[in-house]
N, C-alpha and C. Protein backbone atom coordinates (compact mmCIF):
# COMPACT_ATOMS: atom_id res chain seq x y z
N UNK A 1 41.73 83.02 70.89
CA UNK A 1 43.13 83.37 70.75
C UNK A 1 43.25 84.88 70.82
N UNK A 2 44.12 85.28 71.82
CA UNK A 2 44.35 86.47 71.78
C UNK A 2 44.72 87.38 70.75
N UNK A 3 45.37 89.00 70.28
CA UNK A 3 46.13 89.58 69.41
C UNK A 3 46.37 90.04 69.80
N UNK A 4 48.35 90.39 69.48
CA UNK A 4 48.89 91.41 70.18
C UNK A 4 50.33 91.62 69.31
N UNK A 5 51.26 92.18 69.99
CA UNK A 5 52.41 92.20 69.11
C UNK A 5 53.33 92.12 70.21
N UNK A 6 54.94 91.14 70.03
CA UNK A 6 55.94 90.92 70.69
C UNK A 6 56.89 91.04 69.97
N UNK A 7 57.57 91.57 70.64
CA UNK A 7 59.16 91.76 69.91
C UNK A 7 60.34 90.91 71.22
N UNK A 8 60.63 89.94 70.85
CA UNK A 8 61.51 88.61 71.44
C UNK A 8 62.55 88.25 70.47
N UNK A 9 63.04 88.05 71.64
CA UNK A 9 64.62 87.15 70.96
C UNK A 9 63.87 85.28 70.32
N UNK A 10 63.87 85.21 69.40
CA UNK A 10 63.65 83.68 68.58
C UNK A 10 64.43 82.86 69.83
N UNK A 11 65.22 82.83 70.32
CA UNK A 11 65.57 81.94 71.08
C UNK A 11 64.45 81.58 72.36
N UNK A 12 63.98 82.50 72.90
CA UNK A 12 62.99 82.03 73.77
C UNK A 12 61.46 82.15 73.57
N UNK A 13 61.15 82.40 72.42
CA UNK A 13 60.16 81.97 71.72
C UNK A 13 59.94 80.64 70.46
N UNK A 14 60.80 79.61 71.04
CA UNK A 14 61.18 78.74 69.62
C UNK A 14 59.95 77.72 70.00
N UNK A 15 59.56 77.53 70.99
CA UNK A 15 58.34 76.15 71.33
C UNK A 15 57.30 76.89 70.79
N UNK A 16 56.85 78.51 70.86
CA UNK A 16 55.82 78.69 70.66
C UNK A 16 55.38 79.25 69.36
N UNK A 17 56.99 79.12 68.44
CA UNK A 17 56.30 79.05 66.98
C UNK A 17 56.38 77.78 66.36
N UNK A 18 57.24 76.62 66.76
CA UNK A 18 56.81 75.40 66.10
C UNK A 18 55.31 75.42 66.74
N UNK A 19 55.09 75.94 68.10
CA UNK A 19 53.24 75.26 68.31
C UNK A 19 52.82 75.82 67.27
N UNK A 20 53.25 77.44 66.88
CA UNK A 20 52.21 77.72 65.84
C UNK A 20 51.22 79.13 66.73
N UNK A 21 51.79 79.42 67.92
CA UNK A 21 50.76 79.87 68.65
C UNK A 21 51.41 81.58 68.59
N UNK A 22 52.51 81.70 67.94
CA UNK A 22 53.30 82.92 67.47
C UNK A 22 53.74 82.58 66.07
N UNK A 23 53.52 83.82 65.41
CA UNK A 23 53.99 83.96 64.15
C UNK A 23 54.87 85.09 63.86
N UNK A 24 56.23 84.63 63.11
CA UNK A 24 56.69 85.66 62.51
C UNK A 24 55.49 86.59 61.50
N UNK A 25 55.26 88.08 61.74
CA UNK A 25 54.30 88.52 60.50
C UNK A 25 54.81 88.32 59.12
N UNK A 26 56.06 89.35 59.43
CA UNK A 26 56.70 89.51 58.09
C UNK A 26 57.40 88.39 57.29
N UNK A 27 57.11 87.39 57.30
CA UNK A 27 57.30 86.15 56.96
C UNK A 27 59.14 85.59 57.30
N UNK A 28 59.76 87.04 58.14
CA UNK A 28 61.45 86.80 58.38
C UNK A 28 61.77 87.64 59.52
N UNK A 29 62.61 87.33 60.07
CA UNK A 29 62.88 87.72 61.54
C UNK A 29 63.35 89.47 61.02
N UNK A 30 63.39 90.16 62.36
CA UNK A 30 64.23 91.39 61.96
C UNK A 30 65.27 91.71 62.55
N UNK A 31 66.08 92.01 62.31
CA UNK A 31 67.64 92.01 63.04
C UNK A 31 67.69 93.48 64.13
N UNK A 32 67.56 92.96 65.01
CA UNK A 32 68.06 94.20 66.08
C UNK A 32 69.77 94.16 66.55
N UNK A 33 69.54 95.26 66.94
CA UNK A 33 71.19 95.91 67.63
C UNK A 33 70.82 96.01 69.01
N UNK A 34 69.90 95.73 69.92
CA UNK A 34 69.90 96.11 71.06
C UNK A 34 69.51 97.19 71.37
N UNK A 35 69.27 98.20 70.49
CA UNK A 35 68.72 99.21 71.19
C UNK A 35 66.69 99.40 70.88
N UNK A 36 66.04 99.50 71.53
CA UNK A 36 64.50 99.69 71.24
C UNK A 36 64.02 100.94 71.69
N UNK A 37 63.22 101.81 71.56
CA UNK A 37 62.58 102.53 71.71
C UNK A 37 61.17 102.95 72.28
N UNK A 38 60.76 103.34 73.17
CA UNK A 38 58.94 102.75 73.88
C UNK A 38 58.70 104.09 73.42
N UNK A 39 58.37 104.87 72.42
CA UNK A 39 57.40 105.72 72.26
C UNK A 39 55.56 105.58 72.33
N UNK A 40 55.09 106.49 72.69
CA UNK A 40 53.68 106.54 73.33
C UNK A 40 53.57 108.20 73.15
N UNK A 41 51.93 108.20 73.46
CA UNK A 41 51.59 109.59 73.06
C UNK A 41 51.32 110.38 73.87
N UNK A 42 50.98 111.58 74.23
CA UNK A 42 51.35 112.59 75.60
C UNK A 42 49.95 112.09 76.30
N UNK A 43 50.20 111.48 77.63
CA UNK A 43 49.06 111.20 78.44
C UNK A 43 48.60 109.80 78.45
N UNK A 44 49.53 108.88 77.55
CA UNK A 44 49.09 107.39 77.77
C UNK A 44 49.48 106.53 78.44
N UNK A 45 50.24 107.66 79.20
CA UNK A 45 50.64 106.43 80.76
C UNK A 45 49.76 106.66 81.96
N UNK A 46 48.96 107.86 81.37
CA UNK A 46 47.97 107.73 82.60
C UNK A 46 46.72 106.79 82.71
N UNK A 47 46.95 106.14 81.89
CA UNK A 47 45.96 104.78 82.19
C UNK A 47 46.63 103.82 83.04
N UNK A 48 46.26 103.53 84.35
CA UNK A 48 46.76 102.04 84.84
C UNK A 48 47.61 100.77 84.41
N UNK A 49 46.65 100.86 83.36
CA UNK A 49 47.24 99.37 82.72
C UNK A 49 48.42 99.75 81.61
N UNK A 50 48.29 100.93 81.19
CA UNK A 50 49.32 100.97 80.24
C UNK A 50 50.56 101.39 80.77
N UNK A 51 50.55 102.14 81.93
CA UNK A 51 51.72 102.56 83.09
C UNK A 51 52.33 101.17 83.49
N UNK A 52 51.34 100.10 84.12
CA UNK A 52 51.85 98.74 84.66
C UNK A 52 52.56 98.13 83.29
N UNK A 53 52.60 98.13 82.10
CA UNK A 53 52.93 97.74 80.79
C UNK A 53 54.10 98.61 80.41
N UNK A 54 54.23 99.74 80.26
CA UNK A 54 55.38 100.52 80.64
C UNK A 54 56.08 100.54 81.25
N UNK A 55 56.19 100.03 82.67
CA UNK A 55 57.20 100.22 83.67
C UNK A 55 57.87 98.65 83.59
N UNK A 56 56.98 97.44 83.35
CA UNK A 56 57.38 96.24 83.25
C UNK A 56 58.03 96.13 82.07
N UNK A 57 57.67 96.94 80.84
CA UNK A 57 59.23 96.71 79.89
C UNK A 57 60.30 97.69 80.37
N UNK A 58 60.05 98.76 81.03
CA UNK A 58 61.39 99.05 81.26
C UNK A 58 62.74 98.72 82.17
N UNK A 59 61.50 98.06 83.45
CA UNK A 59 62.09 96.72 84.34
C UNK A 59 63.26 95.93 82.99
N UNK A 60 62.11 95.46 82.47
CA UNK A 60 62.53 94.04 81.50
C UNK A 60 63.83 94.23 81.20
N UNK A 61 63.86 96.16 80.65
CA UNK A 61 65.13 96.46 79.61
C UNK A 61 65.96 96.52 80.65
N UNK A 62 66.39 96.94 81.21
CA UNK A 62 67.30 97.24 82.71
C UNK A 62 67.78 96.48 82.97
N UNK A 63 67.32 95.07 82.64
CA UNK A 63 67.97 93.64 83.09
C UNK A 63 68.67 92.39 82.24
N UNK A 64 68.73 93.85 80.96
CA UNK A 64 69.64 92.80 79.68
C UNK A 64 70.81 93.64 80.18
């Protein structure tokens, strides 16, 4: 099993916490307003993979 961290709307993550295969941590959802923030540290987009991970959430955000 992998580890990682997601921040999702409960609505399209609802199959994969009855599986059990996502967990709320904090034992309760947290209420957003829509706005998020991608902070990172000077020079960590020059890794490949974290640039391809960066640009695909900001795709993501662009399209709410």
């Amino acid at each position: 099993m992998g580890m990682g961290v997601a921040i999702a709307r409960k609505a399209l993550i609802t199959d994969e916490l009855e599986q059990g295969s996502l967990i709320v941590p904090f034992g309760h959802p947290i209420a957003a307003r829509k706005k998020y923030v991608l902070a990172y540290r000077e020079g960590a987009l020059n890794t490949p993979s974290r640039r391809a991970v960066h640009d695909w959430l900001v795709a993501q955000a662009s399209n709410v």
